[in-house]
C-alpha atoms as a PDB file:
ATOM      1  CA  UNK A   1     130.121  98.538  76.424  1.00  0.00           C
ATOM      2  CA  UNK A   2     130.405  95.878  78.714  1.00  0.00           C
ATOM      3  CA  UNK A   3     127.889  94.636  81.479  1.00  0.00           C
ATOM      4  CA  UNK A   4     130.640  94.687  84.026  1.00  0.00           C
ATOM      5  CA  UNK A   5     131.556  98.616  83.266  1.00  0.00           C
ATOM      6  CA  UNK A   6     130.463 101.432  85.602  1.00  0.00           C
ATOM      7  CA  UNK A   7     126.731 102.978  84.764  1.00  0.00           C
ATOM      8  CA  UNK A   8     126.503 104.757  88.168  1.00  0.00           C
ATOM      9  CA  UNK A   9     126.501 104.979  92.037  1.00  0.00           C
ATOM     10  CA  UNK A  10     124.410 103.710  94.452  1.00  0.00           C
ATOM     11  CA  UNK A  11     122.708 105.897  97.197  1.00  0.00           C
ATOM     12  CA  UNK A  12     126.602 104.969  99.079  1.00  0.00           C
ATOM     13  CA  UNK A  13     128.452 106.295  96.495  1.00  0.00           C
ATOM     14  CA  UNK A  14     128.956 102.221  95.141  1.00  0.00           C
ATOM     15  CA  UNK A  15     129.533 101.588  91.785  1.00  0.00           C
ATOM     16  CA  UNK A  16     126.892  99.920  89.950  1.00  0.00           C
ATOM     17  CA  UNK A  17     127.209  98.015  86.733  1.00  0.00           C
ATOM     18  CA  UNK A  18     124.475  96.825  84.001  1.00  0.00           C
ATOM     19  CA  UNK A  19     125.191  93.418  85.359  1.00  0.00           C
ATOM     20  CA  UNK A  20     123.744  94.460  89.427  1.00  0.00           C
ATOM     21  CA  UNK A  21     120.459  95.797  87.979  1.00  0.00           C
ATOM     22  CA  UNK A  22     119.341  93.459  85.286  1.00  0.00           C
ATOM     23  CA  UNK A  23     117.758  90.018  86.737  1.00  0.00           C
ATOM     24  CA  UNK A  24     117.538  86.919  85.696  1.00  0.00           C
ATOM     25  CA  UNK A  25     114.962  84.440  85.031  1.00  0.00           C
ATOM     26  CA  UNK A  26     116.211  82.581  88.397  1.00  0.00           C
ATOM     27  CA  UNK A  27     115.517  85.278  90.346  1.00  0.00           C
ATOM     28  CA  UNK A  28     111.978  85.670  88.675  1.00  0.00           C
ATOM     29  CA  UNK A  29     111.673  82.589  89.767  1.00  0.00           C
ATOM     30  CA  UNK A  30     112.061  82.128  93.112  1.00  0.00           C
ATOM     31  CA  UNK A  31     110.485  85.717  94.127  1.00  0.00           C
ATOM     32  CA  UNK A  32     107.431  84.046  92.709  1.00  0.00           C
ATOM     33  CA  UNK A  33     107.777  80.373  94.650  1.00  0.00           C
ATOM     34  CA  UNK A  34     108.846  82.720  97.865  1.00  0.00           C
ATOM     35  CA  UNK A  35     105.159  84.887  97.206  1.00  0.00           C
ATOM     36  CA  UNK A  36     103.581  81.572  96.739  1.00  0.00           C
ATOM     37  CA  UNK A  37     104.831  80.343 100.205  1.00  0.00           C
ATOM     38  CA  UNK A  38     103.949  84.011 101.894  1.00  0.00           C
ATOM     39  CA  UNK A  39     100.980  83.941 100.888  1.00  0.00           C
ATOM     40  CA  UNK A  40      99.933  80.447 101.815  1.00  0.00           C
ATOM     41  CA  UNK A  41     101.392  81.128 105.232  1.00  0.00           C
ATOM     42  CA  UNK A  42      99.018  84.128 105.163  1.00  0.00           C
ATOM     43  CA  UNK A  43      96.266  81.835 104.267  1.00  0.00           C
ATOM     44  CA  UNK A  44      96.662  79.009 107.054  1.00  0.00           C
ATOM     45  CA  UNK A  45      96.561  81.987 109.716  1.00  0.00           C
ATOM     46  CA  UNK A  46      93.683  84.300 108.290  1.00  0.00           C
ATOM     47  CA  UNK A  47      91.453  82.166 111.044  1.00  0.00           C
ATOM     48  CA  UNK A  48      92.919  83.981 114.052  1.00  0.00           C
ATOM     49  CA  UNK A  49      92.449  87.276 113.160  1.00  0.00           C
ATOM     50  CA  UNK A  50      89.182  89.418 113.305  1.00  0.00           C
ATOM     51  CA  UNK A  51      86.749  90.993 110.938  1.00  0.00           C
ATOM     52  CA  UNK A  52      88.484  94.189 110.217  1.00  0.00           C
ATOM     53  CA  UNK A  53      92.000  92.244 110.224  1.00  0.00           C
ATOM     54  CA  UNK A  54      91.003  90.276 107.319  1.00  0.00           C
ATOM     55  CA  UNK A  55      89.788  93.225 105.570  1.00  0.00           C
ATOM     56  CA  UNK A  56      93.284  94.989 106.012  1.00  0.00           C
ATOM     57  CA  UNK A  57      95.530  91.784 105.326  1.00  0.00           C
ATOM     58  CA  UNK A  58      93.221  90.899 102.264  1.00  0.00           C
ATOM     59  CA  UNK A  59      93.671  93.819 100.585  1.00  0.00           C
ATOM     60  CA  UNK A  60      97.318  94.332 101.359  1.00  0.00           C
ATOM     61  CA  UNK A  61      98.285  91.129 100.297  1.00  0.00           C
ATOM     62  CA  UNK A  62      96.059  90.860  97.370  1.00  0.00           C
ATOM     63  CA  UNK A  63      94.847  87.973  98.561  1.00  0.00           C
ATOM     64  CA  UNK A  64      90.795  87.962  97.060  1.00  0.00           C
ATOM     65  CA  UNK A  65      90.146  86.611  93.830  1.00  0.00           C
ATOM     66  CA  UNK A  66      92.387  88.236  90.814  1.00  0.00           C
ATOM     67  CA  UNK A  67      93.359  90.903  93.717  1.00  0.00           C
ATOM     68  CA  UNK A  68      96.281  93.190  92.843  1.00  0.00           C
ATOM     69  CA  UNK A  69      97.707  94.713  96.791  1.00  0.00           C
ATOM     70  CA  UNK A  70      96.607  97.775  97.624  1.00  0.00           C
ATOM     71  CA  UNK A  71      98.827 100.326  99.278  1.00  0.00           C
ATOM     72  CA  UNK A  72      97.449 101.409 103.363  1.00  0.00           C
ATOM     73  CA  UNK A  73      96.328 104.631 102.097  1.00  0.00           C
ATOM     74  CA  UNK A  74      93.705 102.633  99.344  1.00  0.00           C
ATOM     75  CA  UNK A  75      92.432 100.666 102.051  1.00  0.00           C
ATOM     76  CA  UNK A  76      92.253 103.552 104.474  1.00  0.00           C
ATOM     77  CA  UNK A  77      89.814 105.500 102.120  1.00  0.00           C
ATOM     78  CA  UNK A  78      88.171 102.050 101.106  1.00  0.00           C
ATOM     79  CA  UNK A  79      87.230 101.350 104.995  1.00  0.00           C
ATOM     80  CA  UNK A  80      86.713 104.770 106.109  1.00  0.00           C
ATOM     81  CA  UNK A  81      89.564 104.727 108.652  1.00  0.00           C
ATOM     82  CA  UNK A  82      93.027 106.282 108.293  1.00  0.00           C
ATOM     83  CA  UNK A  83      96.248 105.404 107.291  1.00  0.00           C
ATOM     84  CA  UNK A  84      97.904 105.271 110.554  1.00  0.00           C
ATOM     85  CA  UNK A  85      95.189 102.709 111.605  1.00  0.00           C
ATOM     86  CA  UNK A  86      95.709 100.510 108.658  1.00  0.00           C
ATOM     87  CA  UNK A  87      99.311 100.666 110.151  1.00  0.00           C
ATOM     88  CA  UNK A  88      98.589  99.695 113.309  1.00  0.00           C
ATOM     89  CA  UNK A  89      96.273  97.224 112.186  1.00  0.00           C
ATOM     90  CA  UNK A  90      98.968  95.318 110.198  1.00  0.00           C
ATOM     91  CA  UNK A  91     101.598  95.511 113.411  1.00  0.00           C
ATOM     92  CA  UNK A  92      98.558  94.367 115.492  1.00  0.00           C
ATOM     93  CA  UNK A  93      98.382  90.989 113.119  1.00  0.00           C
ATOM     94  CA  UNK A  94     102.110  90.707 113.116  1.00  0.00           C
ATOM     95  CA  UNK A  95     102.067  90.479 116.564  1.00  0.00           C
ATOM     96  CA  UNK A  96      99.174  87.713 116.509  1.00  0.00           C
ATOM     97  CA  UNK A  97     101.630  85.649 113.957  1.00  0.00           C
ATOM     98  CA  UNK A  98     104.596  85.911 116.211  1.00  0.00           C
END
């Protein structure tokens, strides 16, 4: 077997070898550097947004001490709110980034 022969189809009916689904140490790489950046981007503009804001973005991003992210429904049942408020919470400090 070769990593350049057919293991399946894609979702479009594409064919997919070994070779499209295994990464490499570059791209390991530079997801990590391009987290690194996100995050300190997320950092610089944490000042801007309120109380409940922070709360939301922390937790999404992982961003308190040894934090893992949380998914919306986590921090829903964490704050007492719902879901769709976590969501609108996030577009709401999108829009304050813009």
């Amino acid at each position: 077997m070769s990593l350049h022969d057919p293991i399946g189809t894609d979702k479009e009916g594409n064919e997919i070898t070994l070779i499209d689904i295994l990464g490499t140490e570059a791209d390991d790489v530079v997801e990590k550097v391009q987290l690194k950046i996100e995050k300190s981007k997320i950092y610089k503009n944490l000042d801007i947004l309120d109380d409940r804001e922070k709360e939301v973005v922390v937790g999404r991003f992982g961003l308190e001490l040894g934090g893992e992210e949380r998914t919306q429904q986590e921090i829903a049942k964490e704050l007492g709110i719902s879901r769709s408020y976590v969501s609108r919470i996030e577009k709401r400090v999108l829009m304050k980034w813009s």
